[in-house]
N, C-alpha and C. Protein backbone atom coordinates (compact mmCIF):
# COMPACT_ATOMS: atom_id res chain seq x y z
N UNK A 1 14.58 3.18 -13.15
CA UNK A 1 13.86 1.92 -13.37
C UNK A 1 12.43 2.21 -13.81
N UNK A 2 11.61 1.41 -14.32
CA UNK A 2 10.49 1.51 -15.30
C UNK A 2 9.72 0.92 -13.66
N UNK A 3 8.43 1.46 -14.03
CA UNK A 3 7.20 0.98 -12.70
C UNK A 3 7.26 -0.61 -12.80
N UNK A 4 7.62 -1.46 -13.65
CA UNK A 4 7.60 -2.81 -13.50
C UNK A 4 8.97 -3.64 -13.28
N UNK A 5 10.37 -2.58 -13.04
CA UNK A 5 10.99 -3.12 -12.41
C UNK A 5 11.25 -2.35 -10.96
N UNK A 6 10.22 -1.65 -10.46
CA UNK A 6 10.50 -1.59 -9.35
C UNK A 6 10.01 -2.51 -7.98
N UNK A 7 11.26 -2.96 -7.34
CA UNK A 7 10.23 -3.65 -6.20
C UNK A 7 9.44 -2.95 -5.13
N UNK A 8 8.52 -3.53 -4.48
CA UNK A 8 8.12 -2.44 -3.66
C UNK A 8 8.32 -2.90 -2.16
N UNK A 9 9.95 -3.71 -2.07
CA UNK A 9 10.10 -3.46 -0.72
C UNK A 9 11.56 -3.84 -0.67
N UNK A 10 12.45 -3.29 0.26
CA UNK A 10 13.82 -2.80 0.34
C UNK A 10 14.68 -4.84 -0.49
N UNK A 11 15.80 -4.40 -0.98
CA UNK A 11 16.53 -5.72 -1.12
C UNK A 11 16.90 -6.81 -0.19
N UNK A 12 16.83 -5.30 0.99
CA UNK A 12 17.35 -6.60 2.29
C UNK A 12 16.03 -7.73 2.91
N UNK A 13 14.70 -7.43 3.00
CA UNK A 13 13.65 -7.83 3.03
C UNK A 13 13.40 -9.62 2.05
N UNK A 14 14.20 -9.59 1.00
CA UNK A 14 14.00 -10.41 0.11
C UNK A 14 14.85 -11.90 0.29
N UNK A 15 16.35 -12.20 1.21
CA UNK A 15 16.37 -12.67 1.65
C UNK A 15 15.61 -13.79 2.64
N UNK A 16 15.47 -15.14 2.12
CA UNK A 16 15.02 -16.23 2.79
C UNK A 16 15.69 -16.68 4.04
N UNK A 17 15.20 -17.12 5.08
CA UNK A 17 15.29 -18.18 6.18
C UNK A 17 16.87 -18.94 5.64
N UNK A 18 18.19 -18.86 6.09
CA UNK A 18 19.57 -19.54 5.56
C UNK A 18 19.26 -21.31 5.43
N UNK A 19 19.55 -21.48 4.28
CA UNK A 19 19.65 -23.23 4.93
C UNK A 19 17.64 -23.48 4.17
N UNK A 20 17.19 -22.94 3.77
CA UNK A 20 15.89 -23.63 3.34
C UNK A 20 15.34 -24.00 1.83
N UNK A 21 15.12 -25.23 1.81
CA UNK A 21 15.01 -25.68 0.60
C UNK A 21 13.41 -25.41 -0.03
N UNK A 22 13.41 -25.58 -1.48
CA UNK A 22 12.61 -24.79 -2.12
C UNK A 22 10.98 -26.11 -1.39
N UNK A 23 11.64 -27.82 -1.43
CA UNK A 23 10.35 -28.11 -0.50
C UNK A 23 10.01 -28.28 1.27
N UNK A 24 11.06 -27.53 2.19
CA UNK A 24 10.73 -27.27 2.69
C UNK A 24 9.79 -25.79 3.08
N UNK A 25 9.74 -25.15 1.77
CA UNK A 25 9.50 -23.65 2.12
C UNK A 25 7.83 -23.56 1.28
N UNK A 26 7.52 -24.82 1.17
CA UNK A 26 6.29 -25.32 0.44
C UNK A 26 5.06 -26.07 1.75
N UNK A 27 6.16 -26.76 2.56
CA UNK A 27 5.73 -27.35 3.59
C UNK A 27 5.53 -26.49 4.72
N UNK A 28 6.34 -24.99 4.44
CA UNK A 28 6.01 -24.23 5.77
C UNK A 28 4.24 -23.53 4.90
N UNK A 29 4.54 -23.02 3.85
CA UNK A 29 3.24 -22.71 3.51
C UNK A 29 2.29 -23.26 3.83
N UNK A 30 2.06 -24.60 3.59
CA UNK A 30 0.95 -25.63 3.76
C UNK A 30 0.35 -25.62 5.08
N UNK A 31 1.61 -25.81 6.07
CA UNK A 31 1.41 -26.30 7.48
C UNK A 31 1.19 -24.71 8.10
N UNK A 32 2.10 -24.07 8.46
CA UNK A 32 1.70 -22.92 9.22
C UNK A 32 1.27 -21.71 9.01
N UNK A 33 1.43 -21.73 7.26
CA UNK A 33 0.40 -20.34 6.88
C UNK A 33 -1.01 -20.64 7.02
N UNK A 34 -1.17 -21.55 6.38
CA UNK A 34 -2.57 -22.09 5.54
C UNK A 34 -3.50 -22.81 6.66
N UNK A 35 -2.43 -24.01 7.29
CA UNK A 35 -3.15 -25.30 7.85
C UNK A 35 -3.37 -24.47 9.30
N UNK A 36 -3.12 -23.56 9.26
CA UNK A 36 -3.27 -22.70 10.63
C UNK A 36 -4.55 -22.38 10.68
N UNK A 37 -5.31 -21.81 9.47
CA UNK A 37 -7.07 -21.66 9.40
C UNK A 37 -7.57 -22.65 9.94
N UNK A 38 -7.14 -23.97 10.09
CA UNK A 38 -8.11 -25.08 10.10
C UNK A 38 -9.16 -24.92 11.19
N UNK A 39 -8.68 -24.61 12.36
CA UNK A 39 -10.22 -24.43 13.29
C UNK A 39 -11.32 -23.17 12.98
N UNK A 40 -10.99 -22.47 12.03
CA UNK A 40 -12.38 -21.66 11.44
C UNK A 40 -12.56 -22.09 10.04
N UNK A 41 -12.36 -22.98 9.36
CA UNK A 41 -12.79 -23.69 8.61
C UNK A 41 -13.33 -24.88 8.16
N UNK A 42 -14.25 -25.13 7.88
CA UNK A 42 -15.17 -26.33 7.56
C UNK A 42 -14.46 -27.63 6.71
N UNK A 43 -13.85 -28.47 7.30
CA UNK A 43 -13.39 -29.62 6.38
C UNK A 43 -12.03 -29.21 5.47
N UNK A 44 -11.14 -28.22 6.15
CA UNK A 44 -10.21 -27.80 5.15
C UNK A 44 -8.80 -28.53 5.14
N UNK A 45 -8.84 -28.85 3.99
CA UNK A 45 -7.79 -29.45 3.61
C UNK A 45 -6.90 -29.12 3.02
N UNK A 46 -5.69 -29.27 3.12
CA UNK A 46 -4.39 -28.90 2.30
C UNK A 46 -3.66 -29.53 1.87
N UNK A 47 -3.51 -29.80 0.95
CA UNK A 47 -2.36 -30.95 -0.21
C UNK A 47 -1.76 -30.24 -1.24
N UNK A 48 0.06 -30.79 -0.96
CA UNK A 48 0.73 -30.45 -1.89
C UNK A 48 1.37 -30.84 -2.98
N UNK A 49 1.12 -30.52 -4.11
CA UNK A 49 1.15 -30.94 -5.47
C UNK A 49 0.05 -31.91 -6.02
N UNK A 50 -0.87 -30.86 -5.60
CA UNK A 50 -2.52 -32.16 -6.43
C UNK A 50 -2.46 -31.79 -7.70
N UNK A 51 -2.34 -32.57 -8.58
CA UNK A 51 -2.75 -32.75 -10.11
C UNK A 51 -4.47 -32.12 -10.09
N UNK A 52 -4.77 -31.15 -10.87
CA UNK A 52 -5.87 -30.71 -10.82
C UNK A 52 -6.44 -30.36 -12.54
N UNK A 53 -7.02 -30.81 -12.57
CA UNK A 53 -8.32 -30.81 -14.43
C UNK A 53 -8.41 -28.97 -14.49
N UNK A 54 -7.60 -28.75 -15.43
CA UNK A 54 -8.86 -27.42 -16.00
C UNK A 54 -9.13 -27.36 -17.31
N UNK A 55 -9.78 -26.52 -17.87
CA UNK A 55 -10.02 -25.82 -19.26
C UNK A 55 -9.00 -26.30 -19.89
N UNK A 56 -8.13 -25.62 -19.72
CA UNK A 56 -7.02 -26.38 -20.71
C UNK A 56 -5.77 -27.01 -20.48
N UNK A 57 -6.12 -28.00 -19.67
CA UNK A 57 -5.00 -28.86 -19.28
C UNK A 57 -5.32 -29.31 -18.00
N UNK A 58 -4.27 -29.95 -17.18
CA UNK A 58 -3.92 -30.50 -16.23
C UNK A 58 -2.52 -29.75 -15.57
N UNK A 59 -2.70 -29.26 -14.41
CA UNK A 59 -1.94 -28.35 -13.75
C UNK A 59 -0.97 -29.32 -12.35
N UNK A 60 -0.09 -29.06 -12.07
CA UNK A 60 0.74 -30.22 -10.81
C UNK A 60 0.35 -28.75 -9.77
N UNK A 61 0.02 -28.39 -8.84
CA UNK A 61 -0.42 -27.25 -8.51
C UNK A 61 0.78 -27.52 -6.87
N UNK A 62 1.43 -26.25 -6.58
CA UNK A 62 2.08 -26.58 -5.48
C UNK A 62 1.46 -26.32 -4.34
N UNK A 63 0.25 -26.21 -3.80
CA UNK A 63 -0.67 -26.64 -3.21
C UNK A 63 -1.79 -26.25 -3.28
N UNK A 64 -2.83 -26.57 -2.95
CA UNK A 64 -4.25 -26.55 -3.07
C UNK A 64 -5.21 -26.53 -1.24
N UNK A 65 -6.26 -25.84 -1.32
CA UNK A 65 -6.29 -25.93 0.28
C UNK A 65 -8.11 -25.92 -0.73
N UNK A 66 -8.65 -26.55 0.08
CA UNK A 66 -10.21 -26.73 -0.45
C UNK A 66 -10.67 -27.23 1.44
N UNK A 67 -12.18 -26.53 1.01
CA UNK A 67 -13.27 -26.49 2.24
C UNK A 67 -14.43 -26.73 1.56
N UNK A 68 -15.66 -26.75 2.30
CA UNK A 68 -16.97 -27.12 2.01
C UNK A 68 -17.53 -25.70 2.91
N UNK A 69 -18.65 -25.27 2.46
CA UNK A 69 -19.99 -24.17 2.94
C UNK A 69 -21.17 -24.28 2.63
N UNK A 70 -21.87 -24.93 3.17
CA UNK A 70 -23.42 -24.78 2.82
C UNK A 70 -23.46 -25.79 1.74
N UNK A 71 -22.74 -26.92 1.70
CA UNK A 71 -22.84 -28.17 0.71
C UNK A 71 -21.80 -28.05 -0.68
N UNK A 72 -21.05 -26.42 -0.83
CA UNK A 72 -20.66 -26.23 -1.86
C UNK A 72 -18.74 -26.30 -1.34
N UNK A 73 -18.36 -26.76 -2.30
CA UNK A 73 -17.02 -27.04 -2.47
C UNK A 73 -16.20 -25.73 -2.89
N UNK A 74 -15.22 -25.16 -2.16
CA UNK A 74 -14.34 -24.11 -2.51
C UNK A 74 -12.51 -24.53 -2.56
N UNK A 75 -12.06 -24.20 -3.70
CA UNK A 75 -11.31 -24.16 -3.97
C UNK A 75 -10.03 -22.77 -4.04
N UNK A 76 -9.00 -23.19 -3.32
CA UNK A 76 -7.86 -21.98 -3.68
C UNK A 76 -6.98 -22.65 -3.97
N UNK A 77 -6.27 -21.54 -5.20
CA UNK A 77 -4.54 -22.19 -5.28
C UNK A 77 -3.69 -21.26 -5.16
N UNK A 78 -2.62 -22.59 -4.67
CA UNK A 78 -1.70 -21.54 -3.86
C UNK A 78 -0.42 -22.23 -4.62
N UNK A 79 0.63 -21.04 -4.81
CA UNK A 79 1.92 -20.90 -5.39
C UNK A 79 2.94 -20.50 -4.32
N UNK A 80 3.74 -21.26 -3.91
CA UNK A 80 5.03 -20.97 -2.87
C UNK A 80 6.38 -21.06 -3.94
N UNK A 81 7.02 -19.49 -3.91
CA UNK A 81 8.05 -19.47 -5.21
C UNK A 81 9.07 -19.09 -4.25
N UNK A 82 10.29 -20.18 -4.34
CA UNK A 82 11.04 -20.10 -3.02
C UNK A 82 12.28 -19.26 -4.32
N UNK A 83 12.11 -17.42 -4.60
CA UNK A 83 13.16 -16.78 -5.23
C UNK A 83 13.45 -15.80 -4.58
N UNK A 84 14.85 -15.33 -5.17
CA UNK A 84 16.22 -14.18 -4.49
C UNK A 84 15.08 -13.23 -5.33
N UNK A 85 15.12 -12.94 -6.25
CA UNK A 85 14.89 -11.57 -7.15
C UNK A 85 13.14 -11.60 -6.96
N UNK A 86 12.78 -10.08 -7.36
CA UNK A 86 11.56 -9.92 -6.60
C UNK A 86 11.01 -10.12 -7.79
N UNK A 87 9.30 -10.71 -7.73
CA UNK A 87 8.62 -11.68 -8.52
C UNK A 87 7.69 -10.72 -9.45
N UNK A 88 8.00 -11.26 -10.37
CA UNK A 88 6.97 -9.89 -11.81
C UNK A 88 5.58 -10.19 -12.19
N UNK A 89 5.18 -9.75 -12.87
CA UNK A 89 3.94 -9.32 -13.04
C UNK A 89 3.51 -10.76 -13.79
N UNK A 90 4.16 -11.32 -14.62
CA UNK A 90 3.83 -12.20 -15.35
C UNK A 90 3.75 -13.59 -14.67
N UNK A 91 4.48 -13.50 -13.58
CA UNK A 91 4.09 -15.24 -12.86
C UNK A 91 2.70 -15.16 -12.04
N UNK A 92 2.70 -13.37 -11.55
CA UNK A 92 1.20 -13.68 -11.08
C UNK A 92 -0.11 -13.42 -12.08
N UNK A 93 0.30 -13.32 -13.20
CA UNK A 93 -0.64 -13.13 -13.94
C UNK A 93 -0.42 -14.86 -14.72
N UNK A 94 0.14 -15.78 -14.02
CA UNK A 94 0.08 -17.29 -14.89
C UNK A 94 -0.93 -18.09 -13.68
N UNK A 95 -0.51 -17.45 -12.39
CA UNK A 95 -1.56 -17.96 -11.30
C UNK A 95 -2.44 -17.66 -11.23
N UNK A 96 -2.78 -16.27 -11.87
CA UNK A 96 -4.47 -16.01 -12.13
C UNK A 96 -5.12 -16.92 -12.60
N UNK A 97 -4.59 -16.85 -14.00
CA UNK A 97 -4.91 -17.88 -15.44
C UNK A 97 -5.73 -19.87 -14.60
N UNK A 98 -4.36 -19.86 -13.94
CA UNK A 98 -4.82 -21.31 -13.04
C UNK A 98 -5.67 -20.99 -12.19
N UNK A 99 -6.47 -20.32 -11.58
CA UNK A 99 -7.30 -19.96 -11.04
C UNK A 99 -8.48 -20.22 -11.53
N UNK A 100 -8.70 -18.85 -13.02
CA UNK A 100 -9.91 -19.11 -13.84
C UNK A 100 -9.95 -20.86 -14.35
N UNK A 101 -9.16 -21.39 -15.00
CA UNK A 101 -8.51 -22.73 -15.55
C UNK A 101 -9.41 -23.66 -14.79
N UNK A 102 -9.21 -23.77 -13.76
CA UNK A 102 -9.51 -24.97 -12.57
C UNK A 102 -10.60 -24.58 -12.02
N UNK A 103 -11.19 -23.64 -12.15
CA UNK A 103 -12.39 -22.78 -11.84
C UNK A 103 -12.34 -22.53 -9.88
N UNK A 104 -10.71 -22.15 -9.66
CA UNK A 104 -10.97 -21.63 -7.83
C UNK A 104 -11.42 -20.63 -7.44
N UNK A 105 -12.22 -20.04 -6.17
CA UNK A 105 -12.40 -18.85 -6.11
C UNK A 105 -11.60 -18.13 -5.65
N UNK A 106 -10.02 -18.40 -5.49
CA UNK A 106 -8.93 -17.80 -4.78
C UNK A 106 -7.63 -17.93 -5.65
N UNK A 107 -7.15 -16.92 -5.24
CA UNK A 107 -5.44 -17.76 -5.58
C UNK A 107 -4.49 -16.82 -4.56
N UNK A 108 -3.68 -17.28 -3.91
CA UNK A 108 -2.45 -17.02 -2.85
C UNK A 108 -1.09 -17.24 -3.84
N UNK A 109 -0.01 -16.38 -3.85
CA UNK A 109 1.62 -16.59 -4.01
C UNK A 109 2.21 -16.17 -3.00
N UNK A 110 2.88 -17.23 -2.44
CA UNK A 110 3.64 -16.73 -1.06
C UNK A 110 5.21 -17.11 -1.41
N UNK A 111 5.84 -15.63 -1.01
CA UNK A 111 7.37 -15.95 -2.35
C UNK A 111 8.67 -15.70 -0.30
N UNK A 112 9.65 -16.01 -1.16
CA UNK A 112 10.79 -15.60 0.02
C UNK A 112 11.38 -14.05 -0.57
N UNK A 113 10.53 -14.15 -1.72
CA UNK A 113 10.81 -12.20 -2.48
C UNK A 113 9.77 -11.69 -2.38
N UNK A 114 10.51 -10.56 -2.56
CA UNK A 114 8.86 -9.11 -2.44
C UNK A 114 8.55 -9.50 -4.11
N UNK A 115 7.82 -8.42 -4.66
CA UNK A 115 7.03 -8.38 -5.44
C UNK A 115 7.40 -6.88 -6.00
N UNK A 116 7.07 -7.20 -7.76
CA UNK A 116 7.54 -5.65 -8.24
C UNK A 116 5.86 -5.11 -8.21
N UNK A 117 6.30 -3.57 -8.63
CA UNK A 117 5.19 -3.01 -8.69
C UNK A 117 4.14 -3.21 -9.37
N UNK A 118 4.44 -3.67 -10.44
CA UNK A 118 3.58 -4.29 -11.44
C UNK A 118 2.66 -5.54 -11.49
N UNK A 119 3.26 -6.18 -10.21
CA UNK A 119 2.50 -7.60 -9.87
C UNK A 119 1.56 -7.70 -8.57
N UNK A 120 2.12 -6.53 -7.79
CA UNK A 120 1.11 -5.79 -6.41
C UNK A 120 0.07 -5.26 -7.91
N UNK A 121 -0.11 -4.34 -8.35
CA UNK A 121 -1.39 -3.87 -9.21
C UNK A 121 -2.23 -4.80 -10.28
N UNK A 122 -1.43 -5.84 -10.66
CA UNK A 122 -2.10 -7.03 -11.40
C UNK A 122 -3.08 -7.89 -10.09
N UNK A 123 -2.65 -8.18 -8.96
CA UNK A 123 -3.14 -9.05 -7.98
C UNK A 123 -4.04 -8.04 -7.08
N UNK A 124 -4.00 -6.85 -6.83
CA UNK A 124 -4.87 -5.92 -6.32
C UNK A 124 -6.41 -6.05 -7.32
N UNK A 125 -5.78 -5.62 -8.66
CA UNK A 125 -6.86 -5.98 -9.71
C UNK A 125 -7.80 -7.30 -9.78
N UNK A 126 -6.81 -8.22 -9.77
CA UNK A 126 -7.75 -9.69 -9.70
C UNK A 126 -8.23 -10.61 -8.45
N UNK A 127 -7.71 -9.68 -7.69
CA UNK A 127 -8.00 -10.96 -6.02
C UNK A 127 -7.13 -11.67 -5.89
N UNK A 128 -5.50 -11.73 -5.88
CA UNK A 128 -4.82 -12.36 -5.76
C UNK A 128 -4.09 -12.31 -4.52
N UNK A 129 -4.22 -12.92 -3.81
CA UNK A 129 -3.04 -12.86 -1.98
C UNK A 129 -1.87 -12.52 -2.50
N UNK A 130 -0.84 -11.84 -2.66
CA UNK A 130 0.61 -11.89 -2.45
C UNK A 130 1.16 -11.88 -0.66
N UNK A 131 1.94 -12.86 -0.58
CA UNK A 131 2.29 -12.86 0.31
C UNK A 131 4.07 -12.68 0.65
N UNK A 132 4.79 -12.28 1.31
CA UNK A 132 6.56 -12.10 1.22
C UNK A 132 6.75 -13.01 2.60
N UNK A 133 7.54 -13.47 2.50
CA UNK A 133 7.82 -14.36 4.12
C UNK A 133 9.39 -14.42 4.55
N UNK A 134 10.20 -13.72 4.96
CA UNK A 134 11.46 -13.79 5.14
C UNK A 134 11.24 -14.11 6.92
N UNK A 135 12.48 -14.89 7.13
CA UNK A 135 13.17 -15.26 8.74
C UNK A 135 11.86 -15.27 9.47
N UNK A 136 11.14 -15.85 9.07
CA UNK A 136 9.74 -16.42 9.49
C UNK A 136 8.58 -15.61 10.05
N UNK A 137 9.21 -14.27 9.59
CA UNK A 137 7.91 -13.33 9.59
C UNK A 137 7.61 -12.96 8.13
N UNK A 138 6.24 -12.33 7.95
CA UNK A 138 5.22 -12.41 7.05
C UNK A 138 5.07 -10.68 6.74
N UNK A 139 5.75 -10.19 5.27
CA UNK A 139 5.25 -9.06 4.76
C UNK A 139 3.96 -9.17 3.78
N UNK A 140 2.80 -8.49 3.61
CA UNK A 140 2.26 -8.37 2.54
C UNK A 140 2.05 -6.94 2.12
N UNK A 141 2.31 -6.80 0.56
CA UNK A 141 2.28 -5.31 0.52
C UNK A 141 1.35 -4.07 0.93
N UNK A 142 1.24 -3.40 1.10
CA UNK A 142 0.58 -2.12 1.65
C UNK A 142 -0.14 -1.41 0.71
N UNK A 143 -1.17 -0.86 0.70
CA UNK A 143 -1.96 0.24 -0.41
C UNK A 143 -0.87 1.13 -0.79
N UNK A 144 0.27 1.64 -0.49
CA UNK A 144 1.53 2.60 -1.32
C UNK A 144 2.43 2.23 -1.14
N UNK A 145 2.05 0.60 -1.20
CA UNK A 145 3.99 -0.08 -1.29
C UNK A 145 4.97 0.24 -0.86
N UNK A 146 4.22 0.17 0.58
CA UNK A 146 5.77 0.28 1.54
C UNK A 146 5.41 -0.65 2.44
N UNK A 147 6.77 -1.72 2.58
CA UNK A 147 6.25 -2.77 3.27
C UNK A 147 6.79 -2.30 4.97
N UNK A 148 5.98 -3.58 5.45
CA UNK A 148 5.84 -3.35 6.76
C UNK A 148 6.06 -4.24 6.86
N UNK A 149 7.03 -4.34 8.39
CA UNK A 149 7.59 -5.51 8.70
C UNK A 149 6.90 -6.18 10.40
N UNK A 150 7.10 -7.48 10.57
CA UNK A 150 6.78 -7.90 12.09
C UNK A 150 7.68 -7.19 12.81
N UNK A 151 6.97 -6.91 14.22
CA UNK A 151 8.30 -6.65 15.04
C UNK A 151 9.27 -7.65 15.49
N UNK A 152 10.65 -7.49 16.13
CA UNK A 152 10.69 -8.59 16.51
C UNK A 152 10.84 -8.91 17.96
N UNK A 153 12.03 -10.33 18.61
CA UNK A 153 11.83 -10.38 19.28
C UNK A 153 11.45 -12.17 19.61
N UNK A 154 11.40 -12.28 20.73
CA UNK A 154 11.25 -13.70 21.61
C UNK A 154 9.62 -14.18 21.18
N UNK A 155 9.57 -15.40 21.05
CA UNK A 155 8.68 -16.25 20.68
C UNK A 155 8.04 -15.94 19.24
N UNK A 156 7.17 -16.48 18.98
CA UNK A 156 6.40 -16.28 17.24
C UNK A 156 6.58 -15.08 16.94
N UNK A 157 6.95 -14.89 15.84
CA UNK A 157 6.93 -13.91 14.93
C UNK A 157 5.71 -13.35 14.51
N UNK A 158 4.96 -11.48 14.72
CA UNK A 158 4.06 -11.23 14.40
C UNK A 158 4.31 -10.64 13.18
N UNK A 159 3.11 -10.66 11.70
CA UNK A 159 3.88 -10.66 10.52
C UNK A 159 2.46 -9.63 10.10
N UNK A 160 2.76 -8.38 8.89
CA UNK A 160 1.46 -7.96 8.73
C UNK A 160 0.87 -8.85 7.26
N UNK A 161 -0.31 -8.32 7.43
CA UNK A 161 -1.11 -9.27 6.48
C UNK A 161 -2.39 -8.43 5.68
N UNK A 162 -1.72 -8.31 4.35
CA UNK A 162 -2.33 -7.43 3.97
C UNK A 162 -3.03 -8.07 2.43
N UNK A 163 -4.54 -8.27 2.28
CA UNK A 163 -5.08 -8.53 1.07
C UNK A 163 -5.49 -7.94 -0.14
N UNK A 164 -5.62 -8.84 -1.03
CA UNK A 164 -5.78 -7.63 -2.24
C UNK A 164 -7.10 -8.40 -2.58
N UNK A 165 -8.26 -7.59 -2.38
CA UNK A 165 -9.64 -8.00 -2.83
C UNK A 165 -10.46 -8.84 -2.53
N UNK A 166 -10.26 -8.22 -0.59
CA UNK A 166 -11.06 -9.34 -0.05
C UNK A 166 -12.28 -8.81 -0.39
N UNK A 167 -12.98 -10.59 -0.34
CA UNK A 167 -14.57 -10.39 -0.42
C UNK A 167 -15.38 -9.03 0.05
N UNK A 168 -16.45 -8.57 -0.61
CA UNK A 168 -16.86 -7.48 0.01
C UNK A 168 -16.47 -5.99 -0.20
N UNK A 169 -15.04 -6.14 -0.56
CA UNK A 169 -14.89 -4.82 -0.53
C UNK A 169 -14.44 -4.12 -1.99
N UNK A 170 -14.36 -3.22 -2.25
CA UNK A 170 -14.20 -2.53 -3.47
C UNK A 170 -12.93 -2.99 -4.30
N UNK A 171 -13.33 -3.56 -5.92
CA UNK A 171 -12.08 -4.24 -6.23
C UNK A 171 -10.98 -3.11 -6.17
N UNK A 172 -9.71 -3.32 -5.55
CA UNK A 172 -8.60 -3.11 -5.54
C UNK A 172 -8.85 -2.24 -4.65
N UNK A 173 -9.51 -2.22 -3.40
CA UNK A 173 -9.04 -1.37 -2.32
C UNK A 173 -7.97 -2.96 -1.09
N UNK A 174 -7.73 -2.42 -0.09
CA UNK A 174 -6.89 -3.26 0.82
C UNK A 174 -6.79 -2.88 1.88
N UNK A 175 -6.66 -3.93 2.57
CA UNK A 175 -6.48 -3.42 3.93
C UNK A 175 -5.02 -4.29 4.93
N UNK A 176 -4.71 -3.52 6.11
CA UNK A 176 -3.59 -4.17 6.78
C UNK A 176 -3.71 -4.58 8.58
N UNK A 177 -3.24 -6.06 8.48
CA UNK A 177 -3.89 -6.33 9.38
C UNK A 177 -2.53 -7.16 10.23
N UNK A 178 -2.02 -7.07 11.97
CA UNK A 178 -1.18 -7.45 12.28
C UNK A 178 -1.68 -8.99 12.74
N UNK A 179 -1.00 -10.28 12.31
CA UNK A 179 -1.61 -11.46 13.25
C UNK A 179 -0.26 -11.69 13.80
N UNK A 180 -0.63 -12.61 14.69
CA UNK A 180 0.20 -12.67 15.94
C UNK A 180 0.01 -14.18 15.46
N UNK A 181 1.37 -15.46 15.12
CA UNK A 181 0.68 -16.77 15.46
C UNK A 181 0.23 -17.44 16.11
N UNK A 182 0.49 -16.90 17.70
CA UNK A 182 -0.08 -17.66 19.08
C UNK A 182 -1.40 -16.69 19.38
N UNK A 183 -1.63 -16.17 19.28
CA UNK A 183 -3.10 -15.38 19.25
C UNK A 183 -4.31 -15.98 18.95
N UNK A 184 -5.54 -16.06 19.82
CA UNK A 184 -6.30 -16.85 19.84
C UNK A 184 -6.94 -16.44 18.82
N UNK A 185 -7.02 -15.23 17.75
CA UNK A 185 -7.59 -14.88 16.61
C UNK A 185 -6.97 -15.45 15.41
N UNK A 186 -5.51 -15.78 15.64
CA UNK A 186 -5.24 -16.23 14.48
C UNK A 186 -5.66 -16.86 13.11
N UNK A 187 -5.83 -18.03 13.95
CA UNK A 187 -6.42 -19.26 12.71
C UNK A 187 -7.92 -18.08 11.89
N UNK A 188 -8.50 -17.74 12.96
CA UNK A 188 -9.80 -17.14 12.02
C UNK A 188 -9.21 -15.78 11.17
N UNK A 189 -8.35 -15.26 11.65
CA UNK A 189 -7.42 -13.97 10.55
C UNK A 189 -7.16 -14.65 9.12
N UNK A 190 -6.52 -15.22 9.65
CA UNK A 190 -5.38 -16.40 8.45
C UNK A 190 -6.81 -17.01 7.50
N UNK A 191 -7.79 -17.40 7.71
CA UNK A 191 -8.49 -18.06 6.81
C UNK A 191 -9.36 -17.32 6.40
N UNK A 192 -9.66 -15.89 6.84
CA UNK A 192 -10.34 -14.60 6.09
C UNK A 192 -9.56 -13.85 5.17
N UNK A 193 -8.07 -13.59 5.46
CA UNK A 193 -7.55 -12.86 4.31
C UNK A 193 -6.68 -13.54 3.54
N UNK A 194 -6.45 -14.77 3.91
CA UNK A 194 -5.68 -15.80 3.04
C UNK A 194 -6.60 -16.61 2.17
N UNK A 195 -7.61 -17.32 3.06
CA UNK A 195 -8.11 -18.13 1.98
C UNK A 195 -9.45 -17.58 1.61
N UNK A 196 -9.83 -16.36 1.73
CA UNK A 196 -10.98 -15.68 1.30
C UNK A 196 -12.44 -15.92 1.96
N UNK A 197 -12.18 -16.64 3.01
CA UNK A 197 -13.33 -16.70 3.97
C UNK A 197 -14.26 -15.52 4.69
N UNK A 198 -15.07 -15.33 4.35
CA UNK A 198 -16.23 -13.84 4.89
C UNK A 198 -16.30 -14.67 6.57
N UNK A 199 -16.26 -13.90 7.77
CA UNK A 199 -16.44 -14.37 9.14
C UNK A 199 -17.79 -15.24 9.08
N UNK A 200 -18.60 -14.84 7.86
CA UNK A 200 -20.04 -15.68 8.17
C UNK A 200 -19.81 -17.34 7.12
N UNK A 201 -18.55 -17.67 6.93
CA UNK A 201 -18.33 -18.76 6.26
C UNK A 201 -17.76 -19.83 7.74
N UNK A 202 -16.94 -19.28 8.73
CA UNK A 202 -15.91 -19.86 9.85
C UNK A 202 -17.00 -20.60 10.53
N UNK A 203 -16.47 -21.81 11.05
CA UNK A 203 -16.85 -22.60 12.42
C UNK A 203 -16.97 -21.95 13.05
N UNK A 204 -17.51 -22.01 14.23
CA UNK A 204 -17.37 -21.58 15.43
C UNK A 204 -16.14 -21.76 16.41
C-alpha cells in the first residue's frame, strides 16, 4: 500500500457503536465530546448544522461550537463523518479550506474511522483535531501512528486524546493525553485540546 492508503490504526478499531445513525453520532459529538467543555468555557455554545457566510460561499456546517474571550468571538468547526473505511487526506484537507473560508480558529473531525496516514500529516500540519470514536471510547492518533486505545471496563469510558497543533507548541509536534469522562478535569481537558483553549482562556 502507498503512505496514503495506509490507515494508521488496526481495521477492527474502525467499527462504530451497532445500531447508530449518522444523526445520532452528530448529537453524541455536540453533547458529550464538545458540550462537555462547557464549565471551562466562556459562553460556549454548540449548534448543529448552522448555515455559516464565508469567502466563498455559504457552508451547512455539521456543527459549530463558538465562545467569547476578552470581548472577542471564537469560532471552531467541527465535522462528525459517521464512515466504515478510514478517512483520506482530502476530506480533511476540505475542512481546513472551511476553516480558512469562515475565518475559525479551529477545526475538529471526529469520524467512527481511523484516519489514513496522509490525513494524520495534513492535520498535524494545519491544526486540525482528528478525532476516532468507536463503542464510546475515544482514539486520537499518536506522534507514530499507533493508536491507543481506552481501557476498558465498568462505568465511562476513558479515551486517549491526542492533538495536532495545540496552541503554543511547535507546528506539528503532539502530544497524548488520557481523559477520564467523570473526572473532575475533564470538561477543562476536552476544551484545551479539542476546542483549542490555552488554560489562560477557561473559567474558573
Amino acid at each position: 500500500m502507498s503512505e496514503e492508503e495506509t490507515p494508521v490504526a488496526s481495521p477492527a478499531a474502525a467499527h462504530p457503536r451497532p445500531g447508530i445513525t449518522p444523526a445520532e453520532f452528530e448529537e453524541f459529538v455536540a453533547d458529550r465530546l464538545l458540550g462537555s467543555a462547557a464549565p471551562h468555557v466562556s459562553g460556549l455554545s454548540v449548534t448543529l448544522h448552522e448555515k455559516v457566510a464565508g469567502s466563498d460561499g455559504t457552508y451547512d456546517l455539521d456543527a459549530t461550537v463558538r465562545y467569547r474571550f476578552a470581548g472577542m468571538d471564537f469560532l471552531v468547526v467541527v465535522e462528525a463523518k459517521h464512515h466504515r473505511n478510514p478517512i483520506k487526506r482530502e476530506l480533511v484537507q476540505v475542512l481546513h479550506q472551511k476553516v480558512q473560508s469562515v475565518g475559525a480558529h479551529k477545526g475538529v473531525m471526529v469520524s467512527t474511522a481511523t484516519y489514513q496516514s496522509g490525513a494524520v500529516a495534513f492535520a498535524r500540519a494545519h491544526g486540525i483535531a482528528l478525532v476516532t470514536v468507536t463503542d464510546g471510547r475515544f482514539l486520537f492518533e499518536t506522534r507514530d501512528a499507533v493508536p491507543v486505545e481506552g481501557g476498558a471496563g465498568t462505568g465511562p469510558s476513558p479515551f486517549i486524546a491526542h492533538c495536532h497543533g495545540l496552541p503554543g507548541r511547535r507546528p506539528g509536534t503532539s502530544r497524548d493525553l488520557l481523559l477520564v469522562p467523570d473526572d473532575d478535569d475533564y470538561p477543562r481537558q476536552a476544551a484545551e485540546i479539542l476546542l483549542g483553549c490555552p488554560f489562560e482562556r477557561l473559567t474558573p
